[in-house]
PDB file of N, CA and C in Angstrom:
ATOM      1  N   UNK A   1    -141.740  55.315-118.382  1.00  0.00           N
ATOM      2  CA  UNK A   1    -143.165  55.177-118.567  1.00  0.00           C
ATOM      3  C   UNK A   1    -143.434  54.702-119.995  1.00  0.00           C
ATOM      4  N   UNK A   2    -144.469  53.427-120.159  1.00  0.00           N
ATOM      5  CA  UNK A   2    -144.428  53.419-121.452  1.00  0.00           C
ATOM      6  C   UNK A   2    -145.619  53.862-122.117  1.00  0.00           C
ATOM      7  N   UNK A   3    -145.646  54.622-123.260  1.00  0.00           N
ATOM      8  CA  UNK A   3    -146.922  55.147-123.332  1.00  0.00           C
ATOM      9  C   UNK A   3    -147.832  53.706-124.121  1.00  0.00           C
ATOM     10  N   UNK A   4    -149.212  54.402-123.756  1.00  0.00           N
ATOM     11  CA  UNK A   4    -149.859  53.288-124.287  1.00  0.00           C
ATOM     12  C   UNK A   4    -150.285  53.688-125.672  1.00  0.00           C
ATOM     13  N   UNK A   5    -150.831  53.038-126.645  1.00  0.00           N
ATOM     14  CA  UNK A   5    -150.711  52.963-128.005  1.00  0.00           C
ATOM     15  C   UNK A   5    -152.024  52.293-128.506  1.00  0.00           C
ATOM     16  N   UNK A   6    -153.088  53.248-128.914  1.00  0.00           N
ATOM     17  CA  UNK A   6    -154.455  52.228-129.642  1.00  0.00           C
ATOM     18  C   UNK A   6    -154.342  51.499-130.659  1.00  0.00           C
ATOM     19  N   UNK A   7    -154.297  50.097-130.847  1.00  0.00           N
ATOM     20  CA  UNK A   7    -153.581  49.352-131.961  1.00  0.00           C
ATOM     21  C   UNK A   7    -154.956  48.934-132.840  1.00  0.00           C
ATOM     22  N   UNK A   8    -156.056  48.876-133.140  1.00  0.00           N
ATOM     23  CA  UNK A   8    -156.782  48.510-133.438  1.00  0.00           C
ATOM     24  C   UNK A   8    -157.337  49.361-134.758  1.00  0.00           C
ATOM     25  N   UNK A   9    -158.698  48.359-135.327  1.00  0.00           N
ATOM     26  CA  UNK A   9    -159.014  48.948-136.769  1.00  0.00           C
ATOM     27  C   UNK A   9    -159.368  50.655-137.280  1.00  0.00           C
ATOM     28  N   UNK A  10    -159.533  51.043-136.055  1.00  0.00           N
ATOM     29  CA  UNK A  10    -159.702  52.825-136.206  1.00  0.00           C
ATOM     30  C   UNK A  10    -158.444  53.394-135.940  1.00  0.00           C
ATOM     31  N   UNK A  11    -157.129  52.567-136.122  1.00  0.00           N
ATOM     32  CA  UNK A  11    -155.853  53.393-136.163  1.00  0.00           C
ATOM     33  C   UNK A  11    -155.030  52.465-136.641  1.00  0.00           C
ATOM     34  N   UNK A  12    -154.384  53.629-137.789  1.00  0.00           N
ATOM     35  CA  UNK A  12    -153.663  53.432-138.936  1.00  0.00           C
ATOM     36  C   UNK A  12    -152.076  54.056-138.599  1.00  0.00           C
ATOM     37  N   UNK A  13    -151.900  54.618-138.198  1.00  0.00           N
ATOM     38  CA  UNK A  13    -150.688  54.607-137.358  1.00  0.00           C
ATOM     39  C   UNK A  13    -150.393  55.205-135.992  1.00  0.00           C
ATOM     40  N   UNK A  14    -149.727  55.095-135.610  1.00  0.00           N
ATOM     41  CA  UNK A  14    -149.030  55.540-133.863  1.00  0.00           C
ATOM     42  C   UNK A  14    -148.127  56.150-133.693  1.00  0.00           C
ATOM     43  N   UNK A  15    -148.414  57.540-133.957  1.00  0.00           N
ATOM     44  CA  UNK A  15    -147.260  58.493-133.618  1.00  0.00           C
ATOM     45  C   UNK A  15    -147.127  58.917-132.128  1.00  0.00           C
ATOM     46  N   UNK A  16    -145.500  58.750-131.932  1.00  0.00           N
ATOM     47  CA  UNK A  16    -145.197  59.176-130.592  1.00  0.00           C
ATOM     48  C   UNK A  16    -145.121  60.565-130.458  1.00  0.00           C
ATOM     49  N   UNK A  17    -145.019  60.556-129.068  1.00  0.00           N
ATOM     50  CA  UNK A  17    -145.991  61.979-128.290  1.00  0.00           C
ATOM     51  C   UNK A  17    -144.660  63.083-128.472  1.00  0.00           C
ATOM     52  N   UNK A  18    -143.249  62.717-129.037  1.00  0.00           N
ATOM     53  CA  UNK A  18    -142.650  63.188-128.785  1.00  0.00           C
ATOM     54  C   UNK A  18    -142.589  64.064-130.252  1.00  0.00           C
ATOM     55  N   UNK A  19    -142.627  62.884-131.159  1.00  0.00           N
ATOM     56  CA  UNK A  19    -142.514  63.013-132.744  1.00  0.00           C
ATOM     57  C   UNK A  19    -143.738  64.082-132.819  1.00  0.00           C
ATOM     58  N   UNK A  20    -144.999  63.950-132.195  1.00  0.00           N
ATOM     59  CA  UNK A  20    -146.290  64.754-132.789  1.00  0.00           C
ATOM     60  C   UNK A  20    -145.877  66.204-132.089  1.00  0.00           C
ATOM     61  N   UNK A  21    -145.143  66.495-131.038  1.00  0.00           N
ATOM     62  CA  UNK A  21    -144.982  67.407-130.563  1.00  0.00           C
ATOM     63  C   UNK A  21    -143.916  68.221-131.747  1.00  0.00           C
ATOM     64  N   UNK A  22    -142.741  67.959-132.347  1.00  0.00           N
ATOM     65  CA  UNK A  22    -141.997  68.562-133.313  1.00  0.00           C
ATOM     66  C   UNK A  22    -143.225  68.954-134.432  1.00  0.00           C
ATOM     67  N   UNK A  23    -144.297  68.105-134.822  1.00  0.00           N
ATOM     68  CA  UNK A  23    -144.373  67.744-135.980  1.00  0.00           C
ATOM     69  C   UNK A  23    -145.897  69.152-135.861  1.00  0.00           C
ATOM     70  N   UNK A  24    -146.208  69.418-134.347  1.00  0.00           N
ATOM     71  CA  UNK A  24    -147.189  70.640-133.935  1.00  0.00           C
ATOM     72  C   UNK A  24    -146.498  71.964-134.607  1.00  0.00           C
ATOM     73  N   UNK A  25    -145.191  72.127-134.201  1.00  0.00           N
ATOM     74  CA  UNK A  25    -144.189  73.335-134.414  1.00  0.00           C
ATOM     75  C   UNK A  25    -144.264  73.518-136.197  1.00  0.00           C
ATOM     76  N   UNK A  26    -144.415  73.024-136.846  1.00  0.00           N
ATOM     77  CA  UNK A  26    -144.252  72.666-138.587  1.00  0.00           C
ATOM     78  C   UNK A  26    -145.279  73.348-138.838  1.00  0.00           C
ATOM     79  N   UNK A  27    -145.354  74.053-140.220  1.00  0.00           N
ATOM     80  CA  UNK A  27    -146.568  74.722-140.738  1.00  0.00           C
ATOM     81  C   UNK A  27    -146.781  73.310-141.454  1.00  0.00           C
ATOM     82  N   UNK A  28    -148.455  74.018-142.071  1.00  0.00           N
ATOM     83  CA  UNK A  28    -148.720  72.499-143.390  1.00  0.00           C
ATOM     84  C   UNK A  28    -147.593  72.611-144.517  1.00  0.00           C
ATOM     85  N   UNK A  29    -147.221  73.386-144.957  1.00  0.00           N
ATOM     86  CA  UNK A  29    -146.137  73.266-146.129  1.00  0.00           C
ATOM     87  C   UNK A  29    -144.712  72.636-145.937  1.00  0.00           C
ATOM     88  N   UNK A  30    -144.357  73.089-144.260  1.00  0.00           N
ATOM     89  CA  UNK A  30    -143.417  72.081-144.269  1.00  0.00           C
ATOM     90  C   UNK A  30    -143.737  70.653-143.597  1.00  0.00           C
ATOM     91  N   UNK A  31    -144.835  70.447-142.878  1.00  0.00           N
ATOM     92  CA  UNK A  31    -145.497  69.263-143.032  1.00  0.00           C
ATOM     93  C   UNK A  31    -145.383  68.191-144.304  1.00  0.00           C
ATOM     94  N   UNK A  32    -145.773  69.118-145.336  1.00  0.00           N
ATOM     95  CA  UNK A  32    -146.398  67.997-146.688  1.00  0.00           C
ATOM     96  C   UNK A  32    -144.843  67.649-147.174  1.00  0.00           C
ATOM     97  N   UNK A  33    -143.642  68.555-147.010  1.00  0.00           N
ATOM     98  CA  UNK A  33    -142.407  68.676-147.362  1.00  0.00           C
ATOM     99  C   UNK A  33    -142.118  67.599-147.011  1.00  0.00           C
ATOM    100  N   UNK A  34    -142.320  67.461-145.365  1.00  0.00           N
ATOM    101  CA  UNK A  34    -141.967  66.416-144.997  1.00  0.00           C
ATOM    102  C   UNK A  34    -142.506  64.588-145.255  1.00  0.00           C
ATOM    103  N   UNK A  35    -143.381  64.971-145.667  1.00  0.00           N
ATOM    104  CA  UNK A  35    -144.265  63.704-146.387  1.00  0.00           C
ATOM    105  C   UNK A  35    -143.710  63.543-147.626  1.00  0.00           C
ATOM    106  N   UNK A  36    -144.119  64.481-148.384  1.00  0.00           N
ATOM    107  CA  UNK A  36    -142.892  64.178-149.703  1.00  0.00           C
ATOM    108  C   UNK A  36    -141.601  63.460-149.816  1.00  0.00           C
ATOM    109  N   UNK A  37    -140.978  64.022-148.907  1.00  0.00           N
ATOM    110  CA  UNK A  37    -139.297  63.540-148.453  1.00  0.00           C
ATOM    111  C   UNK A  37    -139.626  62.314-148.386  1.00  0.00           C
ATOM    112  N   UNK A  38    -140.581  61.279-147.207  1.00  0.00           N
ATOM    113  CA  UNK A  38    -140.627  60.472-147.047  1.00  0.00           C
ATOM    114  C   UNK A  38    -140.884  59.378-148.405  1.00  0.00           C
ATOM    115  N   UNK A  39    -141.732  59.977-148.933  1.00  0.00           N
ATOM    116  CA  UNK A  39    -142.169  59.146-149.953  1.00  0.00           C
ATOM    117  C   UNK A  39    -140.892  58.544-151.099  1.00  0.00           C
ATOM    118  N   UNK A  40    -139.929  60.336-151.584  1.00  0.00           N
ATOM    119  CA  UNK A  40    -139.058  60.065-152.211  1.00  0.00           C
ATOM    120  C   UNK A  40    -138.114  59.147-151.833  1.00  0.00           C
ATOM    121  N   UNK A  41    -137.893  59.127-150.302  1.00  0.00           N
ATOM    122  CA  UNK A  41    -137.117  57.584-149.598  1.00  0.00           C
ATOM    123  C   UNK A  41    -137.285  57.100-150.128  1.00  0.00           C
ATOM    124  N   UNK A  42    -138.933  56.501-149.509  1.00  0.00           N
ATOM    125  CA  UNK A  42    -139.664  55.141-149.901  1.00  0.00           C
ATOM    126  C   UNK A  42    -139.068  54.824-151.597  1.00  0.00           C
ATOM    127  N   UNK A  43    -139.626  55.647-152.308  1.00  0.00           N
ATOM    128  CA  UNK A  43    -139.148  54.981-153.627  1.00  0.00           C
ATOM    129  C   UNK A  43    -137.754  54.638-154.169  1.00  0.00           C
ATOM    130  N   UNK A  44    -137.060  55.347-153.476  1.00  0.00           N
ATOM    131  CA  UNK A  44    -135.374  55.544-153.754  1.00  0.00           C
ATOM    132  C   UNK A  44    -135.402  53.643-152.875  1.00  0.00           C
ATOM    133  N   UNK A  45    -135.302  53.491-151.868  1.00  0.00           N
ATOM    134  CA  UNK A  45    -135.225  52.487-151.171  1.00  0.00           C
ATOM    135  C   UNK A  45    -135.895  50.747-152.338  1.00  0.00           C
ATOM    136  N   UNK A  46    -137.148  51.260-152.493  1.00  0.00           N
ATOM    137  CA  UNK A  46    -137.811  50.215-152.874  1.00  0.00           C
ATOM    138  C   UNK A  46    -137.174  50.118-154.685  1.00  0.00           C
ATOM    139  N   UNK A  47    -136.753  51.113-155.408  1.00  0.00           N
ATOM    140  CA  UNK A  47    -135.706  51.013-156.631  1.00  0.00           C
ATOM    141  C   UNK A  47    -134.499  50.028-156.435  1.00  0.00           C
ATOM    142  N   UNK A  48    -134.070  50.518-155.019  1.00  0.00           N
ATOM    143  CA  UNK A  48    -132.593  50.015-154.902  1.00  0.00           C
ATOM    144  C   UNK A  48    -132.997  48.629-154.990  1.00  0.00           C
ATOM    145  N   UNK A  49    -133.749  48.226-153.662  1.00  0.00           N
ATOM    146  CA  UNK A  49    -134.079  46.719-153.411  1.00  0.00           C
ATOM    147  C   UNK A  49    -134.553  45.850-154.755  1.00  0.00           C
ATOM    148  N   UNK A  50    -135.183  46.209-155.821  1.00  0.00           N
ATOM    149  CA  UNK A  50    -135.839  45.689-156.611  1.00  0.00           C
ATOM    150  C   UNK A  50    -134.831  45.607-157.970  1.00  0.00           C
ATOM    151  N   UNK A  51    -134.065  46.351-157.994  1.00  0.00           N
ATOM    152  CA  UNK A  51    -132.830  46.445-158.802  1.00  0.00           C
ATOM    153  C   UNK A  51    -131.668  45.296-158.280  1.00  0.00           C
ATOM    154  N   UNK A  52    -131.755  45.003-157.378  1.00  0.00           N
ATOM    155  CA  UNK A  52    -130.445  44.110-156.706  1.00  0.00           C
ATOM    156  C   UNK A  52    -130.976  42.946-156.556  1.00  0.00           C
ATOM    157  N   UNK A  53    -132.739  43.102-156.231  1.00  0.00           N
ATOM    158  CA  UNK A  53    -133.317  41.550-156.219  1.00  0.00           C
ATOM    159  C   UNK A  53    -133.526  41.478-157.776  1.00  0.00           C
ATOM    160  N   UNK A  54    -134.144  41.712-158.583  1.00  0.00           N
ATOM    161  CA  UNK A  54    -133.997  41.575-160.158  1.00  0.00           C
ATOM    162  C   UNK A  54    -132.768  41.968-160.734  1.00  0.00           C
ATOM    163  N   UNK A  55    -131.334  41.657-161.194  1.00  0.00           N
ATOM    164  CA  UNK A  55    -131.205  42.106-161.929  1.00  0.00           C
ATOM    165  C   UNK A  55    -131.545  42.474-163.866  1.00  0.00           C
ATOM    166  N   UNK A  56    -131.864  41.405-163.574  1.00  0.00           N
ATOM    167  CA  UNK A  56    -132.493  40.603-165.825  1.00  0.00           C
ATOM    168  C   UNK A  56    -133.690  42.135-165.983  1.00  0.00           C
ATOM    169  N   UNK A  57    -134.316  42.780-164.537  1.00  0.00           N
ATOM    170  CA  UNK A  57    -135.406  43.207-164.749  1.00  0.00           C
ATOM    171  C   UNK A  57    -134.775  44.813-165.734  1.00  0.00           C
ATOM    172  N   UNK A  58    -135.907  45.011-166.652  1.00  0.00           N
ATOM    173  CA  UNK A  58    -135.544  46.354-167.352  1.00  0.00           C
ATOM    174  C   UNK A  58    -135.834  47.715-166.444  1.00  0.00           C
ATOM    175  N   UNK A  59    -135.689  48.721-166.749  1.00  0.00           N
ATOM    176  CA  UNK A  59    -135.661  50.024-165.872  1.00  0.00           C
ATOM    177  C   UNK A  59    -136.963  50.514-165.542  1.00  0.00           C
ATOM    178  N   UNK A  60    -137.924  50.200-167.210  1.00  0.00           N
ATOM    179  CA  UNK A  60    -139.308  50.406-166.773  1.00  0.00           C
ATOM    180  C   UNK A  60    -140.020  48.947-166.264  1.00  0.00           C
ATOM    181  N   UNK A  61    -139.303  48.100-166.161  1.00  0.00           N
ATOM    182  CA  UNK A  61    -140.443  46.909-165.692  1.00  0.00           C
ATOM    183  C   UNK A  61    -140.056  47.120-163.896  1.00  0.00           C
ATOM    184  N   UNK A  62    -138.948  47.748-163.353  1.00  0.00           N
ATOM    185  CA  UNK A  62    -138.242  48.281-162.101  1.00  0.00           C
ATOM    186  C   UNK A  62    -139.724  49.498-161.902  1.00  0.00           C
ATOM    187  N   UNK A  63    -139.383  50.741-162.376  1.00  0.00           N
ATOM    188  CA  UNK A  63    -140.555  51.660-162.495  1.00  0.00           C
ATOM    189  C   UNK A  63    -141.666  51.421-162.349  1.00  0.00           C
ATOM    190  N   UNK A  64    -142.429  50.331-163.002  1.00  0.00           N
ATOM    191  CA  UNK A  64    -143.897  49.610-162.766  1.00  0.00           C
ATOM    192  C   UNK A  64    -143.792  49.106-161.808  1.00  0.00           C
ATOM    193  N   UNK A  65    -143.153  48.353-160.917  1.00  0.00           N
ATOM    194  CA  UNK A  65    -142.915  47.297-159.961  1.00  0.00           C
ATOM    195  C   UNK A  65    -143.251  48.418-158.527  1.00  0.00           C
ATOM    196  N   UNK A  66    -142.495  49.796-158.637  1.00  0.00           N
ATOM    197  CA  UNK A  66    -142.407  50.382-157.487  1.00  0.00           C
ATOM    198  C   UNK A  66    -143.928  51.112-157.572  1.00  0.00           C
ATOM    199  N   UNK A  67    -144.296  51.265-158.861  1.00  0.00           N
ATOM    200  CA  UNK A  67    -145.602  52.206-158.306  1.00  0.00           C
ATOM    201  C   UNK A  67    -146.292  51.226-158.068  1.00  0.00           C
ATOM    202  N   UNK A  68    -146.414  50.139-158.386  1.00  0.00           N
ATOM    203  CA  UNK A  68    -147.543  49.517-157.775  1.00  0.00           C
ATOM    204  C   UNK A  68    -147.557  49.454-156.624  1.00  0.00           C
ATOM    205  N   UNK A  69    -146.103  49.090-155.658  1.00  0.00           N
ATOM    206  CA  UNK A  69    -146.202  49.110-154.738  1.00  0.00           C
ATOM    207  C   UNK A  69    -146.166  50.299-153.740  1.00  0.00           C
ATOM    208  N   UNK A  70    -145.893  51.401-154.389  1.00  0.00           N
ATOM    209  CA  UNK A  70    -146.207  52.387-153.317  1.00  0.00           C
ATOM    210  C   UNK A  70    -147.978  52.280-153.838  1.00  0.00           C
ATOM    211  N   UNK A  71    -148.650  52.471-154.599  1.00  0.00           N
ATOM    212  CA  UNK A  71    -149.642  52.670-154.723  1.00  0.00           C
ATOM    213  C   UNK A  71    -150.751  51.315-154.013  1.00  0.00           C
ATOM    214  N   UNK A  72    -150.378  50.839-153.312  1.00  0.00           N
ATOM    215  CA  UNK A  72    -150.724  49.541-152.388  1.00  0.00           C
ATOM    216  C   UNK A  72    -151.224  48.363-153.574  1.00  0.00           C
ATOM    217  N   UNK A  73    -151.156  48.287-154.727  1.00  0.00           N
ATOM    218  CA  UNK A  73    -151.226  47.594-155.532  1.00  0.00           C
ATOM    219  C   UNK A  73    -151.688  47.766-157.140  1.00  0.00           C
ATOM    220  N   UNK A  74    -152.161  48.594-156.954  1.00  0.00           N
ATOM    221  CA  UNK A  74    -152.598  49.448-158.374  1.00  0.00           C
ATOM    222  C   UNK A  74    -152.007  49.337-159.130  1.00  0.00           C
ATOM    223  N   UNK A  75    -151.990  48.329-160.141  1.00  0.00           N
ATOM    224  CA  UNK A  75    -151.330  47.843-161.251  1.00  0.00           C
ATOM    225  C   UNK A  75    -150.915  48.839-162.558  1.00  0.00           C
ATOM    226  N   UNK A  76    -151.837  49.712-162.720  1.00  0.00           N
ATOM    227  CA  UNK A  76    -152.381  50.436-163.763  1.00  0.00           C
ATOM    228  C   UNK A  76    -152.298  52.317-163.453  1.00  0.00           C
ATOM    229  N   UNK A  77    -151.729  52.681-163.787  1.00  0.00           N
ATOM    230  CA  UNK A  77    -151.383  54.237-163.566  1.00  0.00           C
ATOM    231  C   UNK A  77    -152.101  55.202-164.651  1.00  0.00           C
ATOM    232  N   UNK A  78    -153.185  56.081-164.573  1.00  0.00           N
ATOM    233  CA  UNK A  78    -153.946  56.843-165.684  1.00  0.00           C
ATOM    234  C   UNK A  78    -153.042  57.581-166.127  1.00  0.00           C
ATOM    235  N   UNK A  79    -153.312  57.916-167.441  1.00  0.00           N
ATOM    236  CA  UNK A  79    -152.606  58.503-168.526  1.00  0.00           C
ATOM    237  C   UNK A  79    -151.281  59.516-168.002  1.00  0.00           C
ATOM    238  N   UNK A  80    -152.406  59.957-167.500  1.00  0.00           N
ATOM    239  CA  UNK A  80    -151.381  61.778-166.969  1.00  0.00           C
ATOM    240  C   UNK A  80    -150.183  61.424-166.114  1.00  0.00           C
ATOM    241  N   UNK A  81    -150.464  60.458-165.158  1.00  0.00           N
ATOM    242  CA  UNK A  81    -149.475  59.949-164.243  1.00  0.00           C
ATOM    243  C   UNK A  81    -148.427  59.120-164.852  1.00  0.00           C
ATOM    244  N   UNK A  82    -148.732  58.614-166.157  1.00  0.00           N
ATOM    245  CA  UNK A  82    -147.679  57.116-166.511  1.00  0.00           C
ATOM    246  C   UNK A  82    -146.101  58.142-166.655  1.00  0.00           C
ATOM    247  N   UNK A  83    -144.823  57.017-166.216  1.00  0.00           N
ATOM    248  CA  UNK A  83    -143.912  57.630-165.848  1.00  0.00           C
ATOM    249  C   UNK A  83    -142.685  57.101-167.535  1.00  0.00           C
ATOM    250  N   UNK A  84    -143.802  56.605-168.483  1.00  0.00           N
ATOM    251  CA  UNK A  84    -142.816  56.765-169.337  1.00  0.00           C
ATOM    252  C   UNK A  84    -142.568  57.965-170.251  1.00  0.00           C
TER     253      UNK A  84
END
């Protein structure tokens, strides 16, 4: 059976029925755990890639490169957050 899936502008992603069912069993703390985790991927992943596609690039011009892009483009990081 394939499930069907609302693809349109009032949905931002499509979790399967199987995944939302584990993800019911989770308190919020290990919920957000699990969001966290993901994220730390994401950045571990998008370091690697950007390190192997640049090498000439420096460690913090690598560092700027990824928050922007996790941050969907946000060039500019406020004080408290900057990661130097």
């Amino acid at each position: 059976m394939t499930p069907s899936y609302r693809l349109d502008a009032g949905q931002i992603e499509v979790v399967e029925d199987r995944m939302a069912d584990v993800l019911r069993t989770k308190t919020p703390a290990q919920r957000l755990a699990i969001g966290f985790g993901l994220r730390r991927s994401a950045e571990k992943l998008i370091r690697a890639h950007l390190t192997s596609a640049h090498p000439d690039w420096s460690v913090q011009r690598v560092s700027q490169e990824v928050v922007r892009r996790l941050s969907h483009g946000v060039s500019e990081l406020p004080m408290r957050l900057s990661l130097s």
